[in-house]
PDB file of N, CA and C in Angstrom:
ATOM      1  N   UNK A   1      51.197 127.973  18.590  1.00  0.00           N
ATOM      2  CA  UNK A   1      52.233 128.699  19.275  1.00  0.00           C
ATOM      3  C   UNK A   1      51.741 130.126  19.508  1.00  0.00           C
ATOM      4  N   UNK A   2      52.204 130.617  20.797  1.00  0.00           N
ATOM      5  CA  UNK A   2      51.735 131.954  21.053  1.00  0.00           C
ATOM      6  C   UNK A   2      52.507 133.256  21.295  1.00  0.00           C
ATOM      7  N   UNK A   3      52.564 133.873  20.516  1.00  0.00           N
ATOM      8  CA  UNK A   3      53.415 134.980  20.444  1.00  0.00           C
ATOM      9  C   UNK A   3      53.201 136.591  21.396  1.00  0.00           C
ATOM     10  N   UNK A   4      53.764 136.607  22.366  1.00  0.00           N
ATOM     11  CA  UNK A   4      53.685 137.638  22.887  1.00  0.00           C
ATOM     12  C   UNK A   4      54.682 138.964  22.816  1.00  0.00           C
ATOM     13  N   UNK A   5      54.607 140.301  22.955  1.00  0.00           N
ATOM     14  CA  UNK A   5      54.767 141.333  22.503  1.00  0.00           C
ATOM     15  C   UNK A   5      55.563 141.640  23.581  1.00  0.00           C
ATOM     16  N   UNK A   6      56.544 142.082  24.747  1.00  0.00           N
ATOM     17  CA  UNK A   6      56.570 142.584  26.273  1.00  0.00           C
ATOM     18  C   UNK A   6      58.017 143.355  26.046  1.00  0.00           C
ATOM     19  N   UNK A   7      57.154 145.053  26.193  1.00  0.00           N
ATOM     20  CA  UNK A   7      58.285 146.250  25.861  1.00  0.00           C
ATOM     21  C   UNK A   7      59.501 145.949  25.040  1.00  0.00           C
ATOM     22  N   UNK A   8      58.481 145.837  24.043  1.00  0.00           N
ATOM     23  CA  UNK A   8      59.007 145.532  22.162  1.00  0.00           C
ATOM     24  C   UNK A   8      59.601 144.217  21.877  1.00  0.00           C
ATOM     25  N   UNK A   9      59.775 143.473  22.804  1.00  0.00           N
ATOM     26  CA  UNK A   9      60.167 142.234  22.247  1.00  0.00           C
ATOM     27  C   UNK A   9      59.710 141.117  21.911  1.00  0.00           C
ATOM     28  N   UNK A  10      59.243 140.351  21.048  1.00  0.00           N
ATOM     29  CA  UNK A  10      58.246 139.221  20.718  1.00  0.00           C
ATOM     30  C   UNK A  10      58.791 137.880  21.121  1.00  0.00           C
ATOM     31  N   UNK A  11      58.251 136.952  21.775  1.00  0.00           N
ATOM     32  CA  UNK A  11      58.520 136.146  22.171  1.00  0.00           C
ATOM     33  C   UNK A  11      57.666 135.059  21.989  1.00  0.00           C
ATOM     34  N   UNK A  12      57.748 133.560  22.373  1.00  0.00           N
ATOM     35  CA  UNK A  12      56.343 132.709  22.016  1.00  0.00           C
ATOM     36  C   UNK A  12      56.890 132.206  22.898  1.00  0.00           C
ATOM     37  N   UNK A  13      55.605 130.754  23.668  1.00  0.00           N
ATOM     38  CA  UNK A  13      55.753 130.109  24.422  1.00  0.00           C
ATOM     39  C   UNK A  13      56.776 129.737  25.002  1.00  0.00           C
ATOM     40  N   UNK A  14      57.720 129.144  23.738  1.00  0.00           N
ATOM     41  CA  UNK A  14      58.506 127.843  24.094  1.00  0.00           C
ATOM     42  C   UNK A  14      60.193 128.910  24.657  1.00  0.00           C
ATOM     43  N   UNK A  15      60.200 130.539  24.576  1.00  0.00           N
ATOM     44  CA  UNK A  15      61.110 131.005  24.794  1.00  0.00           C
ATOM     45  C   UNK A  15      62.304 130.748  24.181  1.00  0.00           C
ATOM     46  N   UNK A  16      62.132 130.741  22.845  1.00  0.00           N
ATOM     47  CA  UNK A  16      63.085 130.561  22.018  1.00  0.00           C
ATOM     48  C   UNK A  16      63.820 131.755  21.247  1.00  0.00           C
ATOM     49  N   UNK A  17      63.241 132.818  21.314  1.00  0.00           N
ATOM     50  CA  UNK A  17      63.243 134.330  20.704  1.00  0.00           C
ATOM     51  C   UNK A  17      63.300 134.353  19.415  1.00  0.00           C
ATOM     52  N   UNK A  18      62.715 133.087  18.452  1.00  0.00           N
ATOM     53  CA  UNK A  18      63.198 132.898  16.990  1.00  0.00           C
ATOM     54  C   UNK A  18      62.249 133.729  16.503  1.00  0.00           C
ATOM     55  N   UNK A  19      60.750 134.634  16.831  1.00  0.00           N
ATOM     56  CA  UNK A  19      60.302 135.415  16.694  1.00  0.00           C
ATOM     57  C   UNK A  19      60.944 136.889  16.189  1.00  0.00           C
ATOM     58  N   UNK A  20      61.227 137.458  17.367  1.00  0.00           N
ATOM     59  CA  UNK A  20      62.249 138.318  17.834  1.00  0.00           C
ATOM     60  C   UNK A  20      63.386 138.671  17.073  1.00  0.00           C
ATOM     61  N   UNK A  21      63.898 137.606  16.914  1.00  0.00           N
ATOM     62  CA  UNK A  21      65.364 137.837  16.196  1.00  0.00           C
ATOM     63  C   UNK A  21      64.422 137.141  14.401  1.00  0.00           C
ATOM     64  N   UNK A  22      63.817 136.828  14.276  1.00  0.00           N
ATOM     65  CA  UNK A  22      62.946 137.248  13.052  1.00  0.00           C
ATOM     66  C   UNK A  22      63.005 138.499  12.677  1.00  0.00           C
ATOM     67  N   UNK A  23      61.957 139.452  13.557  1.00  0.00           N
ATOM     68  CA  UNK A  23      62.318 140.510  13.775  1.00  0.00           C
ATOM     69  C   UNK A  23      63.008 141.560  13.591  1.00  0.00           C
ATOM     70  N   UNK A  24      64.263 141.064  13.972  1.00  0.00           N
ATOM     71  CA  UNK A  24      65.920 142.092  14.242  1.00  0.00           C
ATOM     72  C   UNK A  24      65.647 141.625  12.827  1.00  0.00           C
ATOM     73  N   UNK A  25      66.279 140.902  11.995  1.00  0.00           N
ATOM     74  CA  UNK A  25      67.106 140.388  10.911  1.00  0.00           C
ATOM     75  C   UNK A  25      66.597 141.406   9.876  1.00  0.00           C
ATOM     76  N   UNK A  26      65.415 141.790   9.538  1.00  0.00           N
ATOM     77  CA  UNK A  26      65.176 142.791   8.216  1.00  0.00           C
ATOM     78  C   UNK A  26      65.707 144.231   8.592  1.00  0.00           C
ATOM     79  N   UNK A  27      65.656 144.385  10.014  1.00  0.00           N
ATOM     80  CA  UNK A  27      65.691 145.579  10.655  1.00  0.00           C
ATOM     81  C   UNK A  27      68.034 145.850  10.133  1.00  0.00           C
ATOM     82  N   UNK A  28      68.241 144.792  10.636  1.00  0.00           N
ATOM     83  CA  UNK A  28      69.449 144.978  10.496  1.00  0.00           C
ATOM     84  C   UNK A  28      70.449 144.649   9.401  1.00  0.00           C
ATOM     85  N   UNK A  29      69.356 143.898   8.407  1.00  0.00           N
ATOM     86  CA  UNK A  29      69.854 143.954   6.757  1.00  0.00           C
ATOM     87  C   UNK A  29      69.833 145.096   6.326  1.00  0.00           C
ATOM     88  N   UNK A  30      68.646 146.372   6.695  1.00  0.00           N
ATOM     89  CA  UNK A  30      69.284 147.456   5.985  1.00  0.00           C
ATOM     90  C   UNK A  30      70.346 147.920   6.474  1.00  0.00           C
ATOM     91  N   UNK A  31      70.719 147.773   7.489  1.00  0.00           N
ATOM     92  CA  UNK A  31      72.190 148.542   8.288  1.00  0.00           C
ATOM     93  C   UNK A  31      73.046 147.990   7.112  1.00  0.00           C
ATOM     94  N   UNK A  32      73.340 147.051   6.929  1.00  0.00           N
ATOM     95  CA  UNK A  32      74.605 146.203   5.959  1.00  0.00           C
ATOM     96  C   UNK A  32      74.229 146.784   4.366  1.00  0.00           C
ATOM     97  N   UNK A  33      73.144 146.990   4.217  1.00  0.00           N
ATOM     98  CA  UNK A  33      72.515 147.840   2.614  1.00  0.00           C
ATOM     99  C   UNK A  33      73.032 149.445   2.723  1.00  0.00           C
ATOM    100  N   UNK A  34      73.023 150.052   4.110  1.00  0.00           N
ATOM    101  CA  UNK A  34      73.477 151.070   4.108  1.00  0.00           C
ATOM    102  C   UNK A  34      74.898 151.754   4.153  1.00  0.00           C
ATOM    103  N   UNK A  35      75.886 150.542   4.658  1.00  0.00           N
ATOM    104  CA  UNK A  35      77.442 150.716   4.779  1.00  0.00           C
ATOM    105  C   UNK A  35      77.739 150.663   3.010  1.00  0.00           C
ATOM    106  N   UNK A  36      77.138 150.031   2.431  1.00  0.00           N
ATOM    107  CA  UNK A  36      77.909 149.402   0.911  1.00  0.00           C
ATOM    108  C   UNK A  36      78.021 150.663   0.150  1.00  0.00           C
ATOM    109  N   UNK A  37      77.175 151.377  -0.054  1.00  0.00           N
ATOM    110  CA  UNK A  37      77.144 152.460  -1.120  1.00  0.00           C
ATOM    111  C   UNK A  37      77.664 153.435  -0.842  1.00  0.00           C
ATOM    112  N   UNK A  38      78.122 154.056   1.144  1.00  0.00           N
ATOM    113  CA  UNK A  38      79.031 154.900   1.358  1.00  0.00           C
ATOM    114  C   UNK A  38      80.223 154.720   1.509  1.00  0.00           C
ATOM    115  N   UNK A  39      80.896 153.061   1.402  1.00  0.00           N
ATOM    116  CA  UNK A  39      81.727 152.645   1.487  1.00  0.00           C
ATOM    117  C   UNK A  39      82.884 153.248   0.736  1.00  0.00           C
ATOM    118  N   UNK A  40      82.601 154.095  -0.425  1.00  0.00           N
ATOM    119  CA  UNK A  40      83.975 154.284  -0.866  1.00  0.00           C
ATOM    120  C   UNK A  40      84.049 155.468  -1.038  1.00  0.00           C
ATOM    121  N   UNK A  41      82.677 157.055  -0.223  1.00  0.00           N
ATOM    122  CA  UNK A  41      83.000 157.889   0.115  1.00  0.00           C
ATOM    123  C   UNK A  41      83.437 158.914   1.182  1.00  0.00           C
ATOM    124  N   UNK A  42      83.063 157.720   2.282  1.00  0.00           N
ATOM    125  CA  UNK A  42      83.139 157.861   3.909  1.00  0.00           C
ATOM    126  C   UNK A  42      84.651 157.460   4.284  1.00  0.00           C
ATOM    127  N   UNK A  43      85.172 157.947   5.457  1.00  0.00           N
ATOM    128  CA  UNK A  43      86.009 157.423   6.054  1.00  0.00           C
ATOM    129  C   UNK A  43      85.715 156.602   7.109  1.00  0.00           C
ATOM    130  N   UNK A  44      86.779 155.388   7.389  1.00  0.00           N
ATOM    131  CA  UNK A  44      86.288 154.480   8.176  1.00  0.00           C
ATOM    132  C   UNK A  44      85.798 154.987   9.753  1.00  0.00           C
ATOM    133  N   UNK A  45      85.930 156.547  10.323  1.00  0.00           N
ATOM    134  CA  UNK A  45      85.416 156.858  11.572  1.00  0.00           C
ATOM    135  C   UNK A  45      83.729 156.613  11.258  1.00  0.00           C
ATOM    136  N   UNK A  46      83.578 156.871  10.106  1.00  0.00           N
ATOM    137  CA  UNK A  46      82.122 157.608   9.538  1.00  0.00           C
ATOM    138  C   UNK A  46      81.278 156.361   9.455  1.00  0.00           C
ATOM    139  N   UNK A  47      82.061 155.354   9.171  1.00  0.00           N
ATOM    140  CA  UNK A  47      81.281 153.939   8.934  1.00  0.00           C
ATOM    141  C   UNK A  47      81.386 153.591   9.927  1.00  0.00           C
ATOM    142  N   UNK A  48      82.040 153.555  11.085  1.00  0.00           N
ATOM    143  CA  UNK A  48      82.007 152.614  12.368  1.00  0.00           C
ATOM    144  C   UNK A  48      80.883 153.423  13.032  1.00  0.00           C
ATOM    145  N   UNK A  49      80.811 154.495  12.502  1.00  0.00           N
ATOM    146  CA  UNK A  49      79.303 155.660  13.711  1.00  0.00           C
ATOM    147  C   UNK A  49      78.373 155.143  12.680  1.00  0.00           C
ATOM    148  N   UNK A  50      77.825 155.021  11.342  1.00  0.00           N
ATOM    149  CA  UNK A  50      77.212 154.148  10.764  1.00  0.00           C
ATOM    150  C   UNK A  50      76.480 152.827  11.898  1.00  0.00           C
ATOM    151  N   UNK A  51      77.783 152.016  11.604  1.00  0.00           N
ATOM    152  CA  UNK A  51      77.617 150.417  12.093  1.00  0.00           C
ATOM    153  C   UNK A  51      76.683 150.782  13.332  1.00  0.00           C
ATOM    154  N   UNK A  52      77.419 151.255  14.404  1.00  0.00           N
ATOM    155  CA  UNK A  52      77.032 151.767  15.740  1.00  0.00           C
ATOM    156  C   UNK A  52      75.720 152.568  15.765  1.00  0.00           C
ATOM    157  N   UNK A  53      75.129 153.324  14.827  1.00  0.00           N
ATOM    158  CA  UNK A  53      73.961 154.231  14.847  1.00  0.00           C
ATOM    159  C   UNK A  53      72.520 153.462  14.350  1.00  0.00           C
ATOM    160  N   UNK A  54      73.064 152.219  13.565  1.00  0.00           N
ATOM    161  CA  UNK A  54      72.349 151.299  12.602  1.00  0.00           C
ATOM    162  C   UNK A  54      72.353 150.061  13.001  1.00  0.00           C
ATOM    163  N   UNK A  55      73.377 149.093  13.042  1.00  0.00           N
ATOM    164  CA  UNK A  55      73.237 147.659  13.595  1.00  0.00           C
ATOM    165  C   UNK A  55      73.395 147.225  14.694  1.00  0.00           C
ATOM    166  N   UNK A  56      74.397 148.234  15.694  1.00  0.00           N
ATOM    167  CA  UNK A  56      74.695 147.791  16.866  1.00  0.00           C
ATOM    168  C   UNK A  56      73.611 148.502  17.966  1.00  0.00           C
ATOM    169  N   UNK A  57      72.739 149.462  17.288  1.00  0.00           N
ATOM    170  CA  UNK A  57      72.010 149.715  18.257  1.00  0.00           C
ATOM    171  C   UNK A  57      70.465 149.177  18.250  1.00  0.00           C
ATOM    172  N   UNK A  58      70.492 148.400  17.408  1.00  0.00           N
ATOM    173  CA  UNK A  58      69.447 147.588  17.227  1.00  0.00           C
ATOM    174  C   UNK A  58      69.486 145.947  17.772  1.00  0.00           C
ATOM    175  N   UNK A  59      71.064 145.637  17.436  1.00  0.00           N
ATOM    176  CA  UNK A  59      71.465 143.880  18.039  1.00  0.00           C
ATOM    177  C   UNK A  59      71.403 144.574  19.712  1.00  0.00           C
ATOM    178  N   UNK A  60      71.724 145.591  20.179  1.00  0.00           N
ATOM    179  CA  UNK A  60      71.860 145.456  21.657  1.00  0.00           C
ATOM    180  C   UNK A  60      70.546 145.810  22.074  1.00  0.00           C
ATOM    181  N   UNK A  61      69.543 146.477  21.694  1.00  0.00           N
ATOM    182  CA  UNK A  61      68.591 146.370  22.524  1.00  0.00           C
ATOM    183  C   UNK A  61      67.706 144.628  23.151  1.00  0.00           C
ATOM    184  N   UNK A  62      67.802 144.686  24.564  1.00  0.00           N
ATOM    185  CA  UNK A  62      67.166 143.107  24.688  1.00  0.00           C
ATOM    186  C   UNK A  62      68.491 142.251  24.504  1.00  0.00           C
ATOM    187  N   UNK A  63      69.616 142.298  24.525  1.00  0.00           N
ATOM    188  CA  UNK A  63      70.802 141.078  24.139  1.00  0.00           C
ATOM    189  C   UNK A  63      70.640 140.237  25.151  1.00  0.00           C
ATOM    190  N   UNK A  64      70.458 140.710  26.162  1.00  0.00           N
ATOM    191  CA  UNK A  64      70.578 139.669  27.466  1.00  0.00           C
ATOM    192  C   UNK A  64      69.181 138.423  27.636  1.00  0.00           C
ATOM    193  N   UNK A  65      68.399 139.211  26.783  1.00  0.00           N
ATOM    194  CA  UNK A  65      67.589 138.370  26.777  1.00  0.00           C
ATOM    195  C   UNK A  65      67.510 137.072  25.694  1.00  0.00           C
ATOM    196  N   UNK A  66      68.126 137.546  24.356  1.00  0.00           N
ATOM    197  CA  UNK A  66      68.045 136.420  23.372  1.00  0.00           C
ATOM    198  C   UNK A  66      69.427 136.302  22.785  1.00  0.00           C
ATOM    199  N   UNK A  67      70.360 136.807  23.344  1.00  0.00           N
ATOM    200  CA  UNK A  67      71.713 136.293  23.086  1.00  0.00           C
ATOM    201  C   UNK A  67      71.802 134.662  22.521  1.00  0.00           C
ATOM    202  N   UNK A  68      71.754 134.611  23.907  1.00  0.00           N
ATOM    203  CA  UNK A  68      72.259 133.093  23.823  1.00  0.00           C
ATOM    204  C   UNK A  68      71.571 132.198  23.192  1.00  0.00           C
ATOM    205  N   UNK A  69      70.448 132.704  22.350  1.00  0.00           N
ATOM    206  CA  UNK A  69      69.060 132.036  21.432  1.00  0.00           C
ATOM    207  C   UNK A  69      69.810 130.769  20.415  1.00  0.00           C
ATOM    208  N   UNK A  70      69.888 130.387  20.200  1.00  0.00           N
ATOM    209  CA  UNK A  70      70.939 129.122  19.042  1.00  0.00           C
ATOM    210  C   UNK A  70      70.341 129.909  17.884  1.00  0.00           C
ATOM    211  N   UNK A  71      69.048 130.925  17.420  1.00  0.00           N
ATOM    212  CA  UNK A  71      68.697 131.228  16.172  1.00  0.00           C
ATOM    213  C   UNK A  71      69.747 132.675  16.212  1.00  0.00           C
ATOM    214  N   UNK A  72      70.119 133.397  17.198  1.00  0.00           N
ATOM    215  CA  UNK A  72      70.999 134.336  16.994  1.00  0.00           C
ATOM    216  C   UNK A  72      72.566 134.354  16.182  1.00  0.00           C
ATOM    217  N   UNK A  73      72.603 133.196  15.559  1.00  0.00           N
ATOM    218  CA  UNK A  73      73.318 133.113  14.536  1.00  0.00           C
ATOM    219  C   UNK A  73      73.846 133.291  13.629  1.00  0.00           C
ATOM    220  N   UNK A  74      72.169 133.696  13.060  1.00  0.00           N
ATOM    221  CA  UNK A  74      72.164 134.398  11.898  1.00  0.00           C
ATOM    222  C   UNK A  74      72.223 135.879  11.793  1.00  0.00           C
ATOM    223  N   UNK A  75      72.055 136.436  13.102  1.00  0.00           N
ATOM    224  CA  UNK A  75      72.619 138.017  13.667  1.00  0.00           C
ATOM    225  C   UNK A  75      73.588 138.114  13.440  1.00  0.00           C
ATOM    226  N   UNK A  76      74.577 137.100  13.849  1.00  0.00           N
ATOM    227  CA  UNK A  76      76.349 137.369  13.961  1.00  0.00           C
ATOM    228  C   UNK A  76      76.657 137.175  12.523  1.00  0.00           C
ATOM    229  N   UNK A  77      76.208 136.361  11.521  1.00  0.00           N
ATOM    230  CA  UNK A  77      76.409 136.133  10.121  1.00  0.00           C
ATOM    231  C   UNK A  77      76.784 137.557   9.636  1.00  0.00           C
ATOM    232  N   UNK A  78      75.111 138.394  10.114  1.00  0.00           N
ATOM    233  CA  UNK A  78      74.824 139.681   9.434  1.00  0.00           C
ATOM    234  C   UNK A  78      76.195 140.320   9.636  1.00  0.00           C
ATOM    235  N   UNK A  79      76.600 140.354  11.469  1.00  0.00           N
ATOM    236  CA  UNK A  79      77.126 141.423  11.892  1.00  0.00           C
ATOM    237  C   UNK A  79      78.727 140.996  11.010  1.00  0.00           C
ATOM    238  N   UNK A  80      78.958 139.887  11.166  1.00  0.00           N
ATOM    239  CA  UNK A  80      80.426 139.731  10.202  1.00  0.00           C
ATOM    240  C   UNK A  80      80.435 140.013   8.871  1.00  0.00           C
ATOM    241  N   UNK A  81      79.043 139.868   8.644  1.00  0.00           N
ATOM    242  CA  UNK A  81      78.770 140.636   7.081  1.00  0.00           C
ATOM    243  C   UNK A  81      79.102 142.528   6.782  1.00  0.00           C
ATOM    244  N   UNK A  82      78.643 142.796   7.627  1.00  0.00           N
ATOM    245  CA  UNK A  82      79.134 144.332   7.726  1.00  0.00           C
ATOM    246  C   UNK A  82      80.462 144.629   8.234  1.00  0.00           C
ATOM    247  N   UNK A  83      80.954 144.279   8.563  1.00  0.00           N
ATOM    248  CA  UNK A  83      82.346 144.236   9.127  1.00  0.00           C
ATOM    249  C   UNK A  83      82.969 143.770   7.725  1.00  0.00           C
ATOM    250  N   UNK A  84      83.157 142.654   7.268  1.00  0.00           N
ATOM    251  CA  UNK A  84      83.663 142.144   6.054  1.00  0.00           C
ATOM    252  C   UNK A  84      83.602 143.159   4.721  1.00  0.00           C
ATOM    253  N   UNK A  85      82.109 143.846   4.861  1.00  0.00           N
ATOM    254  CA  UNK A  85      82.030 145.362   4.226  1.00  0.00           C
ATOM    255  C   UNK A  85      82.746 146.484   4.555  1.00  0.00           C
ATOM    256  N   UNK A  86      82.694 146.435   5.866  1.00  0.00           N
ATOM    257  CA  UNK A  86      83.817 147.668   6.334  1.00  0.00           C
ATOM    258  C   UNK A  86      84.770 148.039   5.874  1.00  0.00           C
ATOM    259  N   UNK A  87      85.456 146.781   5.965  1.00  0.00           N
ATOM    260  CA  UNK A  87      87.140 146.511   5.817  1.00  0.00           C
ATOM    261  C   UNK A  87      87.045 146.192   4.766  1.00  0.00           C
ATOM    262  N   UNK A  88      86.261 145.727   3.489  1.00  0.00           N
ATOM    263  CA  UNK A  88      86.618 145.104   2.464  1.00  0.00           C
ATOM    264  C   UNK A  88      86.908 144.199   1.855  1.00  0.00           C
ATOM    265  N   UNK A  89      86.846 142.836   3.052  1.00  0.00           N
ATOM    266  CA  UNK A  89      86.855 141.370   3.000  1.00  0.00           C
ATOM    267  C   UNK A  89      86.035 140.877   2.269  1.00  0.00           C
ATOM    268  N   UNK A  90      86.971 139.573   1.508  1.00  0.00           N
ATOM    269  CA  UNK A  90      85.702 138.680   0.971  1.00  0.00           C
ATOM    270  C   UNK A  90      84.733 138.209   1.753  1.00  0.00           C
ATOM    271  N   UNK A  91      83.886 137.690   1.335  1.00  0.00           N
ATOM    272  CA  UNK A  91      82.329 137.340   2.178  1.00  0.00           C
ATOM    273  C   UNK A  91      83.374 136.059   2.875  1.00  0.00           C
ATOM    274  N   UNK A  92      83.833 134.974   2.028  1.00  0.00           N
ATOM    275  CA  UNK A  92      84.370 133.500   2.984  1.00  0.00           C
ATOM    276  C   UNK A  92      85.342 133.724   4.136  1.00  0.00           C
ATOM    277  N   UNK A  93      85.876 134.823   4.018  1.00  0.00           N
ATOM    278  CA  UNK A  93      87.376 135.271   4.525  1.00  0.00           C
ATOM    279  C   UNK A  93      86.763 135.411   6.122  1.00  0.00           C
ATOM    280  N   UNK A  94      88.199 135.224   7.084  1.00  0.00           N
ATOM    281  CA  UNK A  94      87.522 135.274   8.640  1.00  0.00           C
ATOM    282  C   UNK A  94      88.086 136.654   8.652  1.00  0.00           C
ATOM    283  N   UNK A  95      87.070 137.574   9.553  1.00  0.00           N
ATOM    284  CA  UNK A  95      86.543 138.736   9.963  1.00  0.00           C
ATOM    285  C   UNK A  95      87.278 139.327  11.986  1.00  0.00           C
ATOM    286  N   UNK A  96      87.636 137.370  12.019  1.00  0.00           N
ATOM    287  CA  UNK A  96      87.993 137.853  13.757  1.00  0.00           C
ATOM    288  C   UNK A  96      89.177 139.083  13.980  1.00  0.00           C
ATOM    289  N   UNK A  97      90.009 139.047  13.173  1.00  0.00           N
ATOM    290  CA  UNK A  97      91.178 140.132  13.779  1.00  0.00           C
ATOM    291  C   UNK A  97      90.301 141.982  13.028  1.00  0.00           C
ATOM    292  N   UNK A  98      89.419 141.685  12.414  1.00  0.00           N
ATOM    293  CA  UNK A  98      89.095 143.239  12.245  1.00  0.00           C
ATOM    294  C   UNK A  98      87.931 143.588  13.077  1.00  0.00           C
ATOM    295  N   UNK A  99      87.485 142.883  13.876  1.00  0.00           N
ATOM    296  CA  UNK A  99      86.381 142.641  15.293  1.00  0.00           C
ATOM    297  C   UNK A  99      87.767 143.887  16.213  1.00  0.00           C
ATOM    298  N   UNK A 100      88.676 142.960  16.033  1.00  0.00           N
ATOM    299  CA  UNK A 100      89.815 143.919  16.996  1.00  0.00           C
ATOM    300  C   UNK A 100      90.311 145.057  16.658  1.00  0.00           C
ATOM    301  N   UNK A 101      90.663 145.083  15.331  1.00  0.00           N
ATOM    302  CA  UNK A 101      90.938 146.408  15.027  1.00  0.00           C
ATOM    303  C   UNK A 101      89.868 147.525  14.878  1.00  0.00           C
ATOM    304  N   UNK A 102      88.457 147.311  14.738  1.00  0.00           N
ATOM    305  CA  UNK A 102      87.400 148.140  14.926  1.00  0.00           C
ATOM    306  C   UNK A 102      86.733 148.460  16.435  1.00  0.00           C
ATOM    307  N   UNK A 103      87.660 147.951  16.776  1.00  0.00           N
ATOM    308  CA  UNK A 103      87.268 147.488  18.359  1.00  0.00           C
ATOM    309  C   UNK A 103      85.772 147.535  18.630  1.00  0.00           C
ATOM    310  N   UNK A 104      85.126 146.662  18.339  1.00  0.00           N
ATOM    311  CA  UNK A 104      83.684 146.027  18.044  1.00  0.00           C
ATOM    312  C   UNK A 104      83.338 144.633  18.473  1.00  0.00           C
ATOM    313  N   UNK A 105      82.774 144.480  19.420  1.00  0.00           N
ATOM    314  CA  UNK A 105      82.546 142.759  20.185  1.00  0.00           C
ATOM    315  C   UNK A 105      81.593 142.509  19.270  1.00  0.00           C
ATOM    316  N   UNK A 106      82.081 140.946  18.962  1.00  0.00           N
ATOM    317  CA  UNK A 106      81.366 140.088  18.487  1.00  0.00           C
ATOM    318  C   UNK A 106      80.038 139.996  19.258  1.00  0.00           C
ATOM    319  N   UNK A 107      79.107 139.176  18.415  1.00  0.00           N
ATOM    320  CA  UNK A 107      77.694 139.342  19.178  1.00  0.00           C
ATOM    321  C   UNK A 107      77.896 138.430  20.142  1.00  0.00           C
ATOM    322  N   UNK A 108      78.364 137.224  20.492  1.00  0.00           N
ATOM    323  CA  UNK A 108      78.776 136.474  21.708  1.00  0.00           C
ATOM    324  C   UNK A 108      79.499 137.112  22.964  1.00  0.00           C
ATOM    325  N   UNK A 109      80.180 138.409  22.490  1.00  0.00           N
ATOM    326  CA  UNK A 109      81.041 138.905  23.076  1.00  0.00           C
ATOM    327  C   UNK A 109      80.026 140.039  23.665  1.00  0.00           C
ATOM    328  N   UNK A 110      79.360 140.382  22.942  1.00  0.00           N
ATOM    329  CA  UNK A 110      78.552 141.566  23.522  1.00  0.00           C
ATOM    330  C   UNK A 110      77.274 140.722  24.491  1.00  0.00           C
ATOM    331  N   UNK A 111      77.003 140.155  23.928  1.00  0.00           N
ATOM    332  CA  UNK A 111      76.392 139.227  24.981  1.00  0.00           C
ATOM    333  C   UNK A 111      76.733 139.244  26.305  1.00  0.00           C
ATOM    334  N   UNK A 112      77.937 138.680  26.734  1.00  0.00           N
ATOM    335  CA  UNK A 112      78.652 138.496  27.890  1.00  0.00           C
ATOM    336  C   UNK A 112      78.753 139.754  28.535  1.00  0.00           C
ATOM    337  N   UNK A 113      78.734 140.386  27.706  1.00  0.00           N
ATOM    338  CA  UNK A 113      79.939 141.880  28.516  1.00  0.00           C
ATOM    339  C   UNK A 113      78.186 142.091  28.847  1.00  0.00           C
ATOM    340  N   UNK A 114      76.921 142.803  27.827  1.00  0.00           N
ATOM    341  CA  UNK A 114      75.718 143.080  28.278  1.00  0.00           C
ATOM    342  C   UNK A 114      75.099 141.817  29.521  1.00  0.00           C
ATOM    343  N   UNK A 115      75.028 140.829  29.839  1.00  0.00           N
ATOM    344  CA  UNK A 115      75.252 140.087  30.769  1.00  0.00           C
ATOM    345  C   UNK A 115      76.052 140.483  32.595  1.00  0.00           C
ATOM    346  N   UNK A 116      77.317 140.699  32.034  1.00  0.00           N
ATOM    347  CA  UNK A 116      78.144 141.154  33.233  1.00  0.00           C
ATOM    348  C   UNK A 116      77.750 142.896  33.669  1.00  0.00           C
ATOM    349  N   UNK A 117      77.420 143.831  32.662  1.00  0.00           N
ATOM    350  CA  UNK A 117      76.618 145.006  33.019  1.00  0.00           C
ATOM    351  C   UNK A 117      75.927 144.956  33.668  1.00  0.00           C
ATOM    352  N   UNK A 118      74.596 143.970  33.325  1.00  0.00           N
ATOM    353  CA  UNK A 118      73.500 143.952  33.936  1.00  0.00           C
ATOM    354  C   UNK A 118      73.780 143.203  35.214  1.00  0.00           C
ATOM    355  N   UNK A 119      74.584 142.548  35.605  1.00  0.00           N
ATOM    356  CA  UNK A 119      74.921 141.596  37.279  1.00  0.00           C
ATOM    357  C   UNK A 119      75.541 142.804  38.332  1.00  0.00           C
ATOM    358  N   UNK A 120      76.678 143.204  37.252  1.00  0.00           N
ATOM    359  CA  UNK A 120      76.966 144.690  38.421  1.00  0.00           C
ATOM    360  C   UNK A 120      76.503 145.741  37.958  1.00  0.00           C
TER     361      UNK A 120
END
């Protein structure tokens, strides 16, 4: 299998981006290592510029390209993982209504919307 590099993004033959989002995943475990320990001296403006300065600007670079990857999965795991930190949720507990109240698109969601940007 052959792995190519093209303005930072790694890719292999078969265009699967499981490289890539290899990649993202250590990059954006520390984002979720970094919300936990300010978690109970920050206010929640301070952690959402966190999230946004740390995980979300790392899942959006390239989305349009490996969004829709079936291995990007384990991105959205992460990203409900920090969110679930945010707010204080158990890890099993569903995360969808504080997606809304942080007003923060899911990675499927950011997908689409980075998708519809890029058409118009």
């Amino acid at each position: 299998m052959t792995n190519i590099k093209l303005l930072g993004r790694r890719t292999d033959d078969t265009l699967t981006w499981k490289t890539h989002i290899g990649m993202i995943i250590p990059k954006s475990s520390v984002a979720c290592f970094m919300v936990r320990p300010i978690k109970s001296f920050v206010m929640l403006d301070t952690l959402k510029m966190v999230y946004h300065s740390s995980f979300y600007s790392i899942i959006n670079n390239g989305i349009i390209f490996w969004g829709n990857s079936p291995y990007s999965n384990s991105i959205f795991k992460l990203q409900r993982g920090i969110i679930g930190i945010i707010m204080g949720v158990i890890v099993r507990d569903s995360c969808r209504e504080y997606f809304g109240l942080l007003n923060i698109l899911p990675l499927i969601s950011q997908y689409i919307f980075s998708l519809l940007l890029f058409r118009y």
